[in-house]
N, C-alpha and C. Protein backbone atom coordinates (compact mmCIF):
# COMPACT_ATOMS: atom_id res chain seq x y z
N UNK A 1 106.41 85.95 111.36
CA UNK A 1 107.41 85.19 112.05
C UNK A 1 107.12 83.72 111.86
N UNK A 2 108.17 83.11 112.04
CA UNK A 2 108.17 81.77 111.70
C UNK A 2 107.60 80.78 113.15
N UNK A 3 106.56 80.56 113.73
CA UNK A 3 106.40 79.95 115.15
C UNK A 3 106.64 78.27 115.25
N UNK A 4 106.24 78.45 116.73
CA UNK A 4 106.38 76.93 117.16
C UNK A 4 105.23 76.69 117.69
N UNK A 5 105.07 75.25 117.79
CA UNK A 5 103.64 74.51 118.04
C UNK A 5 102.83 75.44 119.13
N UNK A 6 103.76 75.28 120.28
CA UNK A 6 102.72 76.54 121.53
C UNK A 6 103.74 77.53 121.48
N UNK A 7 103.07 78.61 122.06
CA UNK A 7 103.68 79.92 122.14
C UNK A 7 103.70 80.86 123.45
N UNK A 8 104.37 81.25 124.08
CA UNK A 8 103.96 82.57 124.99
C UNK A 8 104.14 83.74 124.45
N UNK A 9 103.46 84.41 124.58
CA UNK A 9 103.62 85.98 123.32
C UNK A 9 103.51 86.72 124.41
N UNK A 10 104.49 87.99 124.62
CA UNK A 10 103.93 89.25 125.15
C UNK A 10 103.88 90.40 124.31
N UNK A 11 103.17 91.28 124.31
CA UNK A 11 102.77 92.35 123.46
C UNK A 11 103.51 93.43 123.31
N UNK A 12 105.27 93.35 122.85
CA UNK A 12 105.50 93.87 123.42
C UNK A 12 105.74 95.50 122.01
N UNK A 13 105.23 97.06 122.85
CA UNK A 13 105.13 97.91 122.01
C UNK A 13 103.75 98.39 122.17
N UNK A 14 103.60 98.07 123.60
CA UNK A 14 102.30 99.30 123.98
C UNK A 14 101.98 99.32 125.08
N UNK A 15 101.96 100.48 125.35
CA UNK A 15 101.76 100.98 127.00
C UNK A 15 101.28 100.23 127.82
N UNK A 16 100.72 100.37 129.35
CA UNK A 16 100.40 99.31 129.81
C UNK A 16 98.72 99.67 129.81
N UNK A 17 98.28 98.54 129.99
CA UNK A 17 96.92 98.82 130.26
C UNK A 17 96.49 99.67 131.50
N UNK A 18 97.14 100.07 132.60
CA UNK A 18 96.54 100.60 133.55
C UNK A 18 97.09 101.60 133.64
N UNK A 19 97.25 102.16 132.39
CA UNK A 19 97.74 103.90 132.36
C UNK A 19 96.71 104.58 131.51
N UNK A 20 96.75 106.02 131.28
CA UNK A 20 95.88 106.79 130.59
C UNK A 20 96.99 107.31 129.29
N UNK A 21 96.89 107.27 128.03
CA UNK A 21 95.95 106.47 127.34
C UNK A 21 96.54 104.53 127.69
N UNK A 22 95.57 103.73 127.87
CA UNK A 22 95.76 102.58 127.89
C UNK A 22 96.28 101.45 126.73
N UNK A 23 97.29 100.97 126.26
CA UNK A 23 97.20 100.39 125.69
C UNK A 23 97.41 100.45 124.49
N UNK A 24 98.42 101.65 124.33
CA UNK A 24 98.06 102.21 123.10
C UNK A 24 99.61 101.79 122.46
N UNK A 25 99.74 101.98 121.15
CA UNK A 25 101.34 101.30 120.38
C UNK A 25 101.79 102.35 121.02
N UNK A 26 103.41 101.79 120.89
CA UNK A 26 104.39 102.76 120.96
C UNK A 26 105.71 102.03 120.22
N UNK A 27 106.84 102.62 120.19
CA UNK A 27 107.85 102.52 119.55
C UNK A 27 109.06 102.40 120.54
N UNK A 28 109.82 101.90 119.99
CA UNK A 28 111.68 102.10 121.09
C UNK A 28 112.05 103.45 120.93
N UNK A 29 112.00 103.65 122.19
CA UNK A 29 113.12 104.99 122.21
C UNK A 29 111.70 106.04 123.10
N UNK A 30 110.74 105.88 122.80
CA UNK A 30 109.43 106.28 123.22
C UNK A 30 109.11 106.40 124.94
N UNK A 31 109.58 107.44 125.06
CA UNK A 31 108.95 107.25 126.93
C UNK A 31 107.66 107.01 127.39
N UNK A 32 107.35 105.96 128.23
CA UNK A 32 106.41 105.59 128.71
C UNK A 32 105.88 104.20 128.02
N UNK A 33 106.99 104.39 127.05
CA UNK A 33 107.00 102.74 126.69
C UNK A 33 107.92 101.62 126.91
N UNK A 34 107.23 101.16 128.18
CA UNK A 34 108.19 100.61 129.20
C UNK A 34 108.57 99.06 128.90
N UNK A 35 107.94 98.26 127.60
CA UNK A 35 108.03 97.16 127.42
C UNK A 35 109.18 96.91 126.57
N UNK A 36 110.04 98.03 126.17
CA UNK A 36 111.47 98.75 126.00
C UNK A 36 112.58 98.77 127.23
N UNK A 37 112.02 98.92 128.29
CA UNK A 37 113.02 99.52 129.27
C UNK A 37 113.24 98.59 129.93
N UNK A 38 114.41 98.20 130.34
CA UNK A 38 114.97 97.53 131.31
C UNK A 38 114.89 97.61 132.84
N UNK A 39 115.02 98.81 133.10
CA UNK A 39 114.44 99.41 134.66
C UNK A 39 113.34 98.99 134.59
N UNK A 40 112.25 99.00 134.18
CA UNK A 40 111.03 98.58 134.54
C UNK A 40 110.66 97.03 134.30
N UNK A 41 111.67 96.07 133.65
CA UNK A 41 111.49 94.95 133.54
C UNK A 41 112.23 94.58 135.28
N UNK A 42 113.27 94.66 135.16
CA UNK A 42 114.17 94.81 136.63
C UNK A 42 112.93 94.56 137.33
N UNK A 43 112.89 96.12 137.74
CA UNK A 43 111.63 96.47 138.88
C UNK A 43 110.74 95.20 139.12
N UNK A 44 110.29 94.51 138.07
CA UNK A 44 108.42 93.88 137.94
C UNK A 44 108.98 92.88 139.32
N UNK A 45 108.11 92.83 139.71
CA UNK A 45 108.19 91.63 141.24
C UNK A 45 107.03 91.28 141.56
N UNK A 46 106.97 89.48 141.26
CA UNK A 46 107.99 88.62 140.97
C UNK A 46 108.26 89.44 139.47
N UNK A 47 108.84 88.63 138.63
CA UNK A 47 109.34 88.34 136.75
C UNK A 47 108.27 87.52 136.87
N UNK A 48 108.04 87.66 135.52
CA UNK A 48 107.21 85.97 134.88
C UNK A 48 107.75 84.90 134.70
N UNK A 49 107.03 83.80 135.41
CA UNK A 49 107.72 82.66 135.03
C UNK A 49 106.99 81.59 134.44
N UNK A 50 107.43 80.97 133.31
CA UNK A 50 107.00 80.24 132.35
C UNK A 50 107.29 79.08 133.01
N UNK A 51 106.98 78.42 133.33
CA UNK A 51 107.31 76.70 134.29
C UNK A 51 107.49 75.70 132.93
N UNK A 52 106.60 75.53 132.65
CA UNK A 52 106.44 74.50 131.46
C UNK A 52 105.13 74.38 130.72
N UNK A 53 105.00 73.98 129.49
CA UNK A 53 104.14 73.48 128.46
C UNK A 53 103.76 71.85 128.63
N UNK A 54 102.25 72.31 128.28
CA UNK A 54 101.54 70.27 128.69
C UNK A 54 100.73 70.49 127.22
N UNK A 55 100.99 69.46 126.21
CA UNK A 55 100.30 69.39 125.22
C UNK A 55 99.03 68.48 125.38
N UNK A 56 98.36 68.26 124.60
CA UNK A 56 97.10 67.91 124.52
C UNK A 56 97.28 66.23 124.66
N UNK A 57 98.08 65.83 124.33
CA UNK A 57 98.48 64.29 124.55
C UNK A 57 99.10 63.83 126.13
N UNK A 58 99.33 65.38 126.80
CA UNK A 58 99.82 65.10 128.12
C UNK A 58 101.37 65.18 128.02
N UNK A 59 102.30 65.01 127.10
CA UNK A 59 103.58 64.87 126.95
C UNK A 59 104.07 66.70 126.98
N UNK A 60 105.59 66.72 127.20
CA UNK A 60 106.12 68.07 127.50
C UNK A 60 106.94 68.42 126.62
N UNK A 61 107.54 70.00 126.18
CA UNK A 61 108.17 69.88 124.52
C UNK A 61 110.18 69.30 125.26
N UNK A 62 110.86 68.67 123.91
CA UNK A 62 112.04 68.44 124.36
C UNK A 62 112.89 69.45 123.77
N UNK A 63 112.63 70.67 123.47
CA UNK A 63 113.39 72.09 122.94
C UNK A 63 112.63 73.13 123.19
N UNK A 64 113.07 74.44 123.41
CA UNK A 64 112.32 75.52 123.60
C UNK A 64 113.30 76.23 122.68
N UNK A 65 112.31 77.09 121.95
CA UNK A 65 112.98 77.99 120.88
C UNK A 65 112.20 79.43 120.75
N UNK A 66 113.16 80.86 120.45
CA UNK A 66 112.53 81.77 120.43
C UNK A 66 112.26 82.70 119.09
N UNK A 67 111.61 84.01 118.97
CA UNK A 67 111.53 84.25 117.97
C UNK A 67 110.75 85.68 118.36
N UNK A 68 111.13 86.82 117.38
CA UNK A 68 110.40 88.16 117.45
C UNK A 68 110.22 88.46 116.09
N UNK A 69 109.16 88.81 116.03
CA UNK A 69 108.34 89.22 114.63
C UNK A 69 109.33 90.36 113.93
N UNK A 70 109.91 91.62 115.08
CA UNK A 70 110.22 92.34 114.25
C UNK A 70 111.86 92.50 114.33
N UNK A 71 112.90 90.73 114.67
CA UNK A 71 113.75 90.86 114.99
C UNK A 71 114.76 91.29 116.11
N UNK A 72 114.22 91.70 117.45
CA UNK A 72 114.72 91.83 118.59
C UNK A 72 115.54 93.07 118.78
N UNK A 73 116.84 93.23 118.64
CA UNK A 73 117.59 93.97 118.72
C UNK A 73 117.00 94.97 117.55
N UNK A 74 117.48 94.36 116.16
CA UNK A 74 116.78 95.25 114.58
C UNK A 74 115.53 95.79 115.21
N UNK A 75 114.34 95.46 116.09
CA UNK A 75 113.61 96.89 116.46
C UNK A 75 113.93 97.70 116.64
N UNK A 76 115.17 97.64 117.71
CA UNK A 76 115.09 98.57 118.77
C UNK A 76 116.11 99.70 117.48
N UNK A 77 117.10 99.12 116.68
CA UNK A 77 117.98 100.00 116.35
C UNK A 77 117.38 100.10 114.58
N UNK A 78 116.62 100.02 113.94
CA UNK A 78 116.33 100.52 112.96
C UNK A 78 114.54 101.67 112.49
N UNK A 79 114.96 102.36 113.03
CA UNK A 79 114.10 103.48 112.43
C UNK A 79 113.37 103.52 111.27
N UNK A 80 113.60 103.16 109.93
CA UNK A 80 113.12 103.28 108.96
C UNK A 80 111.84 101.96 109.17
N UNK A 81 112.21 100.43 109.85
CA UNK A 81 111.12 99.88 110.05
C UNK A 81 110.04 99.68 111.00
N UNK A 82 110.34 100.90 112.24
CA UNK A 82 109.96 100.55 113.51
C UNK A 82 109.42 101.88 114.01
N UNK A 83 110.04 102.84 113.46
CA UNK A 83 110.10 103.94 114.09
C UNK A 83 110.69 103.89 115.39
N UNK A 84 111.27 103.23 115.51
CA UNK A 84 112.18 104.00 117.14
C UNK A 84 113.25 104.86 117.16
N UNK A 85 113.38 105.46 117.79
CA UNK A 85 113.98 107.02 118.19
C UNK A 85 115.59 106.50 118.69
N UNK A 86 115.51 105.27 119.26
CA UNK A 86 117.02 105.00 119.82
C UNK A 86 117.92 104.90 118.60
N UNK A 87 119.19 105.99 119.78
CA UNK A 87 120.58 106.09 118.82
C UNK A 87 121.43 104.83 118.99
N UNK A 88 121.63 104.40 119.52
CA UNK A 88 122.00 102.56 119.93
C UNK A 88 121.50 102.22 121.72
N UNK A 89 121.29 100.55 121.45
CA UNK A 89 120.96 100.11 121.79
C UNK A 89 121.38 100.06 123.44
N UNK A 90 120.55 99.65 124.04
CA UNK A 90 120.74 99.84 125.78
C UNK A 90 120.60 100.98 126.61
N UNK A 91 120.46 101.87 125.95
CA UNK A 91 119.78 103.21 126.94
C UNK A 91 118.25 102.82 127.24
N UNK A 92 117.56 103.94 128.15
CA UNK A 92 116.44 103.88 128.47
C UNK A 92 115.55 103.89 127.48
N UNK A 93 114.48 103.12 127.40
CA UNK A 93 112.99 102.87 126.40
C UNK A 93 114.33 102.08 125.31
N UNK A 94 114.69 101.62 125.58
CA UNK A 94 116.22 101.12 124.08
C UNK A 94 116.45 99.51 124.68
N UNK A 95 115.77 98.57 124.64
CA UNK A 95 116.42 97.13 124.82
C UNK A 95 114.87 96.34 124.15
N UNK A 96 115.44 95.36 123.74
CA UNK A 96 114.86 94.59 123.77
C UNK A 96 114.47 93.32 124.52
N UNK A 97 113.21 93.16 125.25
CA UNK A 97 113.36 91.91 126.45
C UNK A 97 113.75 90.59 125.91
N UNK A 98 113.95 89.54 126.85
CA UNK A 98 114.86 88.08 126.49
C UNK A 98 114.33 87.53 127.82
N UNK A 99 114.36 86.05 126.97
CA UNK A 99 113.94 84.77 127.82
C UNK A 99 115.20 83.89 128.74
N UNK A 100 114.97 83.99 129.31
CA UNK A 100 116.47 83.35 130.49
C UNK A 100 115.41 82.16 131.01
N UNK A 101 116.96 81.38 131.49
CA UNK A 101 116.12 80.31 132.22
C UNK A 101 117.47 80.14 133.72
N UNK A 102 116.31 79.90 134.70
CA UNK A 102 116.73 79.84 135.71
C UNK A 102 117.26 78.63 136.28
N UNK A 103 118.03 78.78 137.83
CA UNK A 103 118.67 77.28 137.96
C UNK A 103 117.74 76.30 138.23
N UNK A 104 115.98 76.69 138.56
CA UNK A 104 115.33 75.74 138.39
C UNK A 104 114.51 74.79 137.37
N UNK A 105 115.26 75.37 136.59
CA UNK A 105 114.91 74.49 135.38
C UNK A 105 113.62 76.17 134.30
N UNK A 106 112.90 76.67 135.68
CA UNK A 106 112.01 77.74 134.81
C UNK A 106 112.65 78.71 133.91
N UNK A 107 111.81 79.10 133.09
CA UNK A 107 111.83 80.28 132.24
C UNK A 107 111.63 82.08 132.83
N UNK A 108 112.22 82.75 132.56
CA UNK A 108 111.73 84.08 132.70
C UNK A 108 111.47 85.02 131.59
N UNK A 109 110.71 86.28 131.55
CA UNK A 109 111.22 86.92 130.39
C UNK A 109 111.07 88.76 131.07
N UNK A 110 112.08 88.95 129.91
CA UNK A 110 112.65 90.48 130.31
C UNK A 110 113.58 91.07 130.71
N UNK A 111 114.48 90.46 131.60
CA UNK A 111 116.17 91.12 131.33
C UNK A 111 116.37 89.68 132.31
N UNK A 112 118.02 90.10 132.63
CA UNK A 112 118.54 89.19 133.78
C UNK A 112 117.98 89.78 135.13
N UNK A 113 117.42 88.45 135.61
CA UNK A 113 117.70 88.21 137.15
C UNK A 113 118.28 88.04 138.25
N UNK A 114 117.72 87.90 139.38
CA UNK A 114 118.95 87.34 140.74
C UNK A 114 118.72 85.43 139.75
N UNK A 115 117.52 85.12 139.99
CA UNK A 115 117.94 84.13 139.54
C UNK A 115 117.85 83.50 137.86
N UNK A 116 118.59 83.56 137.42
CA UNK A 116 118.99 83.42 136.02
C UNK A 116 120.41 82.93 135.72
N UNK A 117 120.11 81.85 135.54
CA UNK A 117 121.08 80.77 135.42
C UNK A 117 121.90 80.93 134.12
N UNK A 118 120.85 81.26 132.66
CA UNK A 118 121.63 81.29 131.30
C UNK A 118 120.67 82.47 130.63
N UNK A 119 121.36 82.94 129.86
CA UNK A 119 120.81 84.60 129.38
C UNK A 119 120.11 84.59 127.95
N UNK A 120 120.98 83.17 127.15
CA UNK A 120 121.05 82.78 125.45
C UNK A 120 121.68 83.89 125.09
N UNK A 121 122.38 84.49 125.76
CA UNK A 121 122.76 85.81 124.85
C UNK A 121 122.05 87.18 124.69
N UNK A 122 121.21 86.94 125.67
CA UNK A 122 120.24 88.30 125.83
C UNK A 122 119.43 88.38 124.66
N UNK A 123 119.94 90.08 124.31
CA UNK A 123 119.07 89.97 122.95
C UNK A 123 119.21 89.27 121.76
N UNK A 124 120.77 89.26 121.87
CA UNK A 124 120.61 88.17 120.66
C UNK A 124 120.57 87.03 120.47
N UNK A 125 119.91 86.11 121.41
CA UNK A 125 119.01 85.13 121.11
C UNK A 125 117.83 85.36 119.75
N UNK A 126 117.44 86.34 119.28
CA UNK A 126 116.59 86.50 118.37
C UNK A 126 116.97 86.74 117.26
N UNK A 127 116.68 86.04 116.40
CA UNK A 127 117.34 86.22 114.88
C UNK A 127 117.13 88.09 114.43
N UNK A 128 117.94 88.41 113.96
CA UNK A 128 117.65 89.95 113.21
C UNK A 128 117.67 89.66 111.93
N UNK A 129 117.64 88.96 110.79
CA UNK A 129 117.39 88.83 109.43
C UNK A 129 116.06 88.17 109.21
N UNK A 130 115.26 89.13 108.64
CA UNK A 130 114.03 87.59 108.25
C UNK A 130 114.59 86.51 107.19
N UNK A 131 114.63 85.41 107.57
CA UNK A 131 115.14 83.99 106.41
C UNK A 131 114.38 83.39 106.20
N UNK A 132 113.10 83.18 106.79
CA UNK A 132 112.45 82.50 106.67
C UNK A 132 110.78 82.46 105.60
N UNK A 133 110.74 81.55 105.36
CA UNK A 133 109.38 82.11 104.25
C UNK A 133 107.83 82.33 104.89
N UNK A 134 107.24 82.83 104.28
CA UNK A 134 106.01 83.42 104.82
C UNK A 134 105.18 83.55 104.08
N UNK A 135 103.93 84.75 104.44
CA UNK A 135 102.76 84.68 103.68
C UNK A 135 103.02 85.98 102.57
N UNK A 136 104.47 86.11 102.62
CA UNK A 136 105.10 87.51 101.77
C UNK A 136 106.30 87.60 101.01
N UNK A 137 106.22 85.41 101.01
CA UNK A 137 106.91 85.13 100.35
C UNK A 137 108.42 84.48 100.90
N UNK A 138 109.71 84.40 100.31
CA UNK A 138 110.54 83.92 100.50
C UNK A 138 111.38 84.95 101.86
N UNK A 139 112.28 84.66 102.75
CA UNK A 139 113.31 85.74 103.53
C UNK A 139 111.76 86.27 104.35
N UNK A 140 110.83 86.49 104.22
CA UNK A 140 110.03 87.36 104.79
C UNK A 140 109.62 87.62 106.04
N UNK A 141 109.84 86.47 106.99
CA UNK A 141 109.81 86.38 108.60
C UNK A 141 110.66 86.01 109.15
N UNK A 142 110.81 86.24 110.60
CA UNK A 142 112.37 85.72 111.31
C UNK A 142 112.38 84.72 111.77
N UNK A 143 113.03 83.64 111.59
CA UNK A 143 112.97 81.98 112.21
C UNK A 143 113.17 81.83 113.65
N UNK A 144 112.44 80.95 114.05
CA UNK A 144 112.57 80.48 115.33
C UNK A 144 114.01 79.88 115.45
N UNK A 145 114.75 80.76 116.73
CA UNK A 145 115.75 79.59 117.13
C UNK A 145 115.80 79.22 118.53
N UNK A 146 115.83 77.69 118.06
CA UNK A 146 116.15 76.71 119.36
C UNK A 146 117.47 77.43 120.43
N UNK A 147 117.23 77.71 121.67
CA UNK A 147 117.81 78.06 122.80
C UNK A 147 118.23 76.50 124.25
N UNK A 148 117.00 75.87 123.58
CA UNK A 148 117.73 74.74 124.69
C UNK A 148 117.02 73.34 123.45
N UNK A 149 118.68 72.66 123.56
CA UNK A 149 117.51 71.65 122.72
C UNK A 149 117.26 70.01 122.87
């Protein structure tokens, strides 16, 4: 994937750590792989909230932009690169999570909220074509796109 200077990454495509087996990959469409499911993003209380980035000079970024390694939505609905089991998109273990930002200016990630001001479009905020060049050559990773800028 194509990144930006700082990053928040969540892992997402493996169980949780405080289950038996812990931690282990999984795929869309996969039960018990809840970093897929929307009900269980819902559920989490609080959501995560991303407040803001402080760089090393002390200054704050003036764009936030996003990006998924394996294309966002294109996980959830292509099989041949992902192995996921979903027949389309939005059923259970079938979504891909998204960054919203709230009316206080914060970030969230994982579906819509009570408070969630703008969505970017849910999942497709995330590019699904890799265009971008890489260590595999030309098209080979998915570009970051700017969401607020």
């Amino acid at each position: 994937m194509h990144d930006t200077p700082d990053s928040f990454v969540w892992e997402i495509g493996h169980t949780s750590p405080f289950t038996s087996p812990a931690s282990r990959f999984c795929w869309p469409g996969e039960a018990g792989c809840y970093s897929y499911d929307a009900a269980a993003w819902r559920n989490q209380s609080p959501p995560i909230h991303i407040l803001n980035v402080t760089f090393a000079d002390g200054s704050h970024p003036g764009s936030w932009a996003v990006v998924s390694d394996f294309g966002g939505k294109a996980e959830v609905l292509d099989p041949t690169e992902t192995g996921s089991t979903c027949t389309s998109y939005g059923g259970p273990f079938c979504i891909y999570p998204w960054y919203t930002q709230n009316a206080d200016g914060s970030f969230t990630y994982g579906v819509n909220y009570p408070t969630t001001a703008n969505d970017f479009g849910k999942v497709n905020q995330f590019p699904q074509q890799p265009k971008c060049g890489g260590p595999f050559g030309p098209d080979s990773t998915y570009c970051a796109r700017v969401i607020v800028p």
